[in-house]
N, C-alpha and C. Protein backbone atom coordinates (compact mmCIF):
# COMPACT_ATOMS: atom_id res chain seq x y z
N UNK A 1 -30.88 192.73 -2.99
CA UNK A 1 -31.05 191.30 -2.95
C UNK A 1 -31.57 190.84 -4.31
N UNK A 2 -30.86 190.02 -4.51
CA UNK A 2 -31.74 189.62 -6.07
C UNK A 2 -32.29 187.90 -5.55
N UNK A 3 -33.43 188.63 -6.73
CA UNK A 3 -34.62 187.83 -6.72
C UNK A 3 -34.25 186.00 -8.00
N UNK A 4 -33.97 184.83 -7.36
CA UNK A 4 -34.34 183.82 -8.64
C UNK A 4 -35.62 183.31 -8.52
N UNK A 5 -35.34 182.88 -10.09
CA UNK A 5 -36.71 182.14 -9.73
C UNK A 5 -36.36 180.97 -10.15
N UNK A 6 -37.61 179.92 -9.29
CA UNK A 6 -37.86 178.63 -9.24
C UNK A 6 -38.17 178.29 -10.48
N UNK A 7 -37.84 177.36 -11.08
CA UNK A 7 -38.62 176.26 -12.00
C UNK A 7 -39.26 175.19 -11.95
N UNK A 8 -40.15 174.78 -12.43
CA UNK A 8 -41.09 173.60 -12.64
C UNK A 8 -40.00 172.70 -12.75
N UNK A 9 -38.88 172.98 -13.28
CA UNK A 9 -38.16 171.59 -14.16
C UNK A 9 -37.12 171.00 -12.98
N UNK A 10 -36.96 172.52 -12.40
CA UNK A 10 -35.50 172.06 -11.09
C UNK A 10 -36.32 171.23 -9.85
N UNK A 11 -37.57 172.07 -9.85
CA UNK A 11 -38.39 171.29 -8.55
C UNK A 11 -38.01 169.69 -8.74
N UNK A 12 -39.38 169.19 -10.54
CA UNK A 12 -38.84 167.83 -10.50
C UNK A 12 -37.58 167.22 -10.02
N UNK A 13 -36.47 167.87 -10.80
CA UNK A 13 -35.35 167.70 -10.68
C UNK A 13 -34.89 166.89 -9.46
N UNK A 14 -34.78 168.37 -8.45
CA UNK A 14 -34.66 167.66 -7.11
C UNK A 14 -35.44 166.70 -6.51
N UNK A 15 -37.08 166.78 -6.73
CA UNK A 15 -37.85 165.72 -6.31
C UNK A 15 -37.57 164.30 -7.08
N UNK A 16 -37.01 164.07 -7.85
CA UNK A 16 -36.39 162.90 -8.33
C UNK A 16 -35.27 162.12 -7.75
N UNK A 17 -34.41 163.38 -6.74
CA UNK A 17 -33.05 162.80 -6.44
C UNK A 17 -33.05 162.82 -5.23
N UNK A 18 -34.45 163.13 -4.31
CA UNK A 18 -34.93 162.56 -3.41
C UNK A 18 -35.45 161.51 -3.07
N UNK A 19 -36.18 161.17 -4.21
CA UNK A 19 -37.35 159.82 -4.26
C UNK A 19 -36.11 158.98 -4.42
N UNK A 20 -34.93 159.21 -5.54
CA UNK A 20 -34.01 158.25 -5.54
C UNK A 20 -33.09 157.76 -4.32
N UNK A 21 -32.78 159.01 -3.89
CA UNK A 21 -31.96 158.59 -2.55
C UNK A 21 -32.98 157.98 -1.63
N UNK A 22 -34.36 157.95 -1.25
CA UNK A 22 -34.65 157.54 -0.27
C UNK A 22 -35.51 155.97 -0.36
N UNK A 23 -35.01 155.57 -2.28
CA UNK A 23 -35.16 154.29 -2.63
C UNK A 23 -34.35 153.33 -2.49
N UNK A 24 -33.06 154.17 -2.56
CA UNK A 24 -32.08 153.39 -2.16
C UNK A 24 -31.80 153.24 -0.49
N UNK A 25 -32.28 153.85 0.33
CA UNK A 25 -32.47 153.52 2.15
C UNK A 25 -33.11 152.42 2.13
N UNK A 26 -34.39 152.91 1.44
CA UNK A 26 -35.30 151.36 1.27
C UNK A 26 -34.71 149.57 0.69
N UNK A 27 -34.21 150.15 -0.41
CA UNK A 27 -33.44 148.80 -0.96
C UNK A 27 -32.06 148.17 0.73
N UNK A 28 -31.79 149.23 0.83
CA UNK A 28 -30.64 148.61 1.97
C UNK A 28 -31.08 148.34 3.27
N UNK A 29 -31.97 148.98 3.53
CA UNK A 29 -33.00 148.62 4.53
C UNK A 29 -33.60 147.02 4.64
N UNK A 30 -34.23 146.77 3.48
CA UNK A 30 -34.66 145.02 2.92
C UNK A 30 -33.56 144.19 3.16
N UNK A 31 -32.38 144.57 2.88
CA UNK A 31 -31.02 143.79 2.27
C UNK A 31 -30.91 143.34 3.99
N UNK A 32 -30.91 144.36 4.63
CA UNK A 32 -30.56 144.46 5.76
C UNK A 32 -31.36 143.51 7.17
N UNK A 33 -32.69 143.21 6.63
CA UNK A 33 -33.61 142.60 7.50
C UNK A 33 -33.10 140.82 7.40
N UNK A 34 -32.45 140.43 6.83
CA UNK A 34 -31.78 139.34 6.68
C UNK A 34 -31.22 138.99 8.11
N UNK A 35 -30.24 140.51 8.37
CA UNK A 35 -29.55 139.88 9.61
C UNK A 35 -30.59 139.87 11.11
N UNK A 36 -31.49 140.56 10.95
CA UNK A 36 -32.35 139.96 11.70
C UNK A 36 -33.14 138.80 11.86
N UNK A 37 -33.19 138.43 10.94
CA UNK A 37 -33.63 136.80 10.97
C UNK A 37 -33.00 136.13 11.06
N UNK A 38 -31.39 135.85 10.66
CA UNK A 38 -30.32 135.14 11.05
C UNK A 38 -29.20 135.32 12.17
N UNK A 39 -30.03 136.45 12.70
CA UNK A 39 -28.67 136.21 14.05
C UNK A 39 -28.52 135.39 14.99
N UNK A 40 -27.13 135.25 15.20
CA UNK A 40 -27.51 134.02 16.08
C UNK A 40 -26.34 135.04 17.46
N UNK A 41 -26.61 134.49 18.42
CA UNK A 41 -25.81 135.31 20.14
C UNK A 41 -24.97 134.68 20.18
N UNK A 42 -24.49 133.65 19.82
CA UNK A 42 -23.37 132.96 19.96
C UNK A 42 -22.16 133.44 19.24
N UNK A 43 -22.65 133.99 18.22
CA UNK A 43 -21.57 135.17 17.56
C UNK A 43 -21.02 136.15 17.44
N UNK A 44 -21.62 136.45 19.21
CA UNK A 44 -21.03 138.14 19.60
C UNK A 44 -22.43 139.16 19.85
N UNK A 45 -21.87 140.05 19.90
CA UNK A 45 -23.34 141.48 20.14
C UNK A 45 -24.17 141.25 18.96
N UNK A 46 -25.84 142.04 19.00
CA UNK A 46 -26.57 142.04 18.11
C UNK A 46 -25.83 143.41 17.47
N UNK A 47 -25.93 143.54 16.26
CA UNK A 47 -24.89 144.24 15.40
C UNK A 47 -24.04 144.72 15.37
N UNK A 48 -22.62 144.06 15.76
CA UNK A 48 -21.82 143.66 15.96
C UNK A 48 -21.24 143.01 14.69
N UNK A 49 -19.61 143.40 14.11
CA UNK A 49 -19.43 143.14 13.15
C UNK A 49 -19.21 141.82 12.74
N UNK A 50 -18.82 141.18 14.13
CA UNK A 50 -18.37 139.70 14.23
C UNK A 50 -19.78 139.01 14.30
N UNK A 51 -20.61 139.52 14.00
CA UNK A 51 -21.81 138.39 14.20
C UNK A 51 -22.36 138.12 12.88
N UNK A 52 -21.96 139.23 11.75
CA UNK A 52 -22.51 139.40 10.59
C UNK A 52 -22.13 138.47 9.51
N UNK A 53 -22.59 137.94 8.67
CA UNK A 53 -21.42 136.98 7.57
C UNK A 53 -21.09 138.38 6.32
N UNK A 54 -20.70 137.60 5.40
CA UNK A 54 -19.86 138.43 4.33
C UNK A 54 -20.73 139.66 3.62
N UNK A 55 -22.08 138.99 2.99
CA UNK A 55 -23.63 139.53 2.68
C UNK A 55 -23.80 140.94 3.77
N UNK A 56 -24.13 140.25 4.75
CA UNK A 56 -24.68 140.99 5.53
C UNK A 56 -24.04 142.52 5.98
N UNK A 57 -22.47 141.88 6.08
CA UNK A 57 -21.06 142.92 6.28
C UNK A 57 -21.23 144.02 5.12
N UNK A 58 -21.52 143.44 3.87
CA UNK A 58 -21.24 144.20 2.65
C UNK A 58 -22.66 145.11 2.28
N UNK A 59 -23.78 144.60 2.89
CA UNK A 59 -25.32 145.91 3.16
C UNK A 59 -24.54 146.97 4.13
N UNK A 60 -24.45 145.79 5.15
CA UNK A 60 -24.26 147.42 6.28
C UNK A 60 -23.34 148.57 5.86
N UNK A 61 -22.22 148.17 5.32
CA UNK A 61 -21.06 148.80 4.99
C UNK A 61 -21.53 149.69 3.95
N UNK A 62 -22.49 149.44 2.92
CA UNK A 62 -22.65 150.07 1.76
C UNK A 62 -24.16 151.28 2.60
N UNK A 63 -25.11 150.69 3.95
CA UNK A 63 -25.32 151.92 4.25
C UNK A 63 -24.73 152.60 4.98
N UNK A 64 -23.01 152.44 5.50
CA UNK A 64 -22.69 153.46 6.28
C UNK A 64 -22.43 154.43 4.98
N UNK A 65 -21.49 153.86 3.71
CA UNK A 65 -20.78 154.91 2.49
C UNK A 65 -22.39 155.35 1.80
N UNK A 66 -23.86 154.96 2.32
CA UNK A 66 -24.57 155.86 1.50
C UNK A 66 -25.18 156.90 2.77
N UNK A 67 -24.63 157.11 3.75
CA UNK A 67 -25.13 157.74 5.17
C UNK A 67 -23.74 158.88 5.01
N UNK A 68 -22.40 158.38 4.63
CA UNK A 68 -21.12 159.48 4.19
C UNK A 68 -21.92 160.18 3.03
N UNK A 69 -21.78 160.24 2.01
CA UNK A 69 -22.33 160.01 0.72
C UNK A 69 -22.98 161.37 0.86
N UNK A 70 -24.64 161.08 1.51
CA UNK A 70 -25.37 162.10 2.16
C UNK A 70 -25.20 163.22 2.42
N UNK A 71 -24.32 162.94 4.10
CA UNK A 71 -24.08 163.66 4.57
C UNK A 71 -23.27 165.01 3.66
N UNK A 72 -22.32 164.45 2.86
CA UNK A 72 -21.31 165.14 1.87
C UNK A 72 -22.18 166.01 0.90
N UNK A 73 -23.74 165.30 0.60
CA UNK A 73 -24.19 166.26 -0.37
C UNK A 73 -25.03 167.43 0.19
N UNK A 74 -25.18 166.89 1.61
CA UNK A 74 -26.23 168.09 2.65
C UNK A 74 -24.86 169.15 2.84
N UNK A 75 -23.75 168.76 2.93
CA UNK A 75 -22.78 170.18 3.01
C UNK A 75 -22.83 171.04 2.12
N UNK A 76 -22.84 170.01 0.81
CA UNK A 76 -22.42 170.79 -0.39
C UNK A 76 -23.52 171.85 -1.00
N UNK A 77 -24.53 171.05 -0.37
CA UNK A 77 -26.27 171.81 -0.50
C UNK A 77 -25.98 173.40 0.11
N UNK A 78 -25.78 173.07 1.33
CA UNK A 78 -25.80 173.77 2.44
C UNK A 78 -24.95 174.90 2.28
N UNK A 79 -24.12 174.69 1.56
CA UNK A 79 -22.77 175.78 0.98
C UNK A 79 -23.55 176.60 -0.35
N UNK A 80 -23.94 175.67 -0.53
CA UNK A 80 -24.72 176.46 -2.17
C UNK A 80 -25.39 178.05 -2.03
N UNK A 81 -26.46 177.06 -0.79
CA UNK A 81 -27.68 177.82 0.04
C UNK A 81 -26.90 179.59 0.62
N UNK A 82 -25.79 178.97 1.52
CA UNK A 82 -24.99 179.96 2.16
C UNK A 82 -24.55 181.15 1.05
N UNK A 83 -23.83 180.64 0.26
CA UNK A 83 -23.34 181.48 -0.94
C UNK A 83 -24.29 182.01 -1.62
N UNK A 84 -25.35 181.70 -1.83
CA UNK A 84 -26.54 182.53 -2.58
C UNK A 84 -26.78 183.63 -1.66
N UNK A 85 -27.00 183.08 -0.44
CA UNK A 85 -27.87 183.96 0.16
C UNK A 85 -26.60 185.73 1.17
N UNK A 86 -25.84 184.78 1.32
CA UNK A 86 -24.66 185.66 1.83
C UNK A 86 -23.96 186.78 0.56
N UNK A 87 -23.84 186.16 -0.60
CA UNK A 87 -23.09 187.14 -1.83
C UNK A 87 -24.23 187.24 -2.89
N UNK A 88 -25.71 186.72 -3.03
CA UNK A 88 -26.63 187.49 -3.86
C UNK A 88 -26.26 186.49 -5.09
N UNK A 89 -25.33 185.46 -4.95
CA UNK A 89 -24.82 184.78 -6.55
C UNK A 89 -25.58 183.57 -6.79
């Protein structure tokens, strides 16, 4: 089994592109509290696409492609992880 080692620099690294990704939940999260203050029932289900205006359509939408996004880099993580640990590379 071979042994790597960690760095000070990769830790940051990743702890940076955590804090970033989970600044940007936050930013879309805010964007997002809008449609709670403006919904109105007369325009269909509470989140519901038909109830949303254009704004509101274009947060949600941008956190489903940063929830894809994610998900795509937890595979790619996850493959990394596998391959190290399965072939020693």
């Amino acid at each position: 089994m071979i042994k790597t080692k960690i760095h000070f620099v990769d830790i940051i690294y990743w702890l940076a592109i955590i804090g970033a990704d989970i600044f940007v939940y936050i930013i879309l999260g805010f964007l997002q509290m809008d449609y709670d203050d403006t919904y109105d029932s007369s325009k269909g289900e509470y989140w519901s696409l038909a109830s949303m205006n254009t704004t509101q359509l274009m947060f949600y939408c941008a956190l489903q492609l940063w929830n894809i996004i994610n998900v795509i880099g937890l595979i790619f993580i996850g493959r990394k992880i596998y391959k190290r640990i399965k072939y020693g590379t």
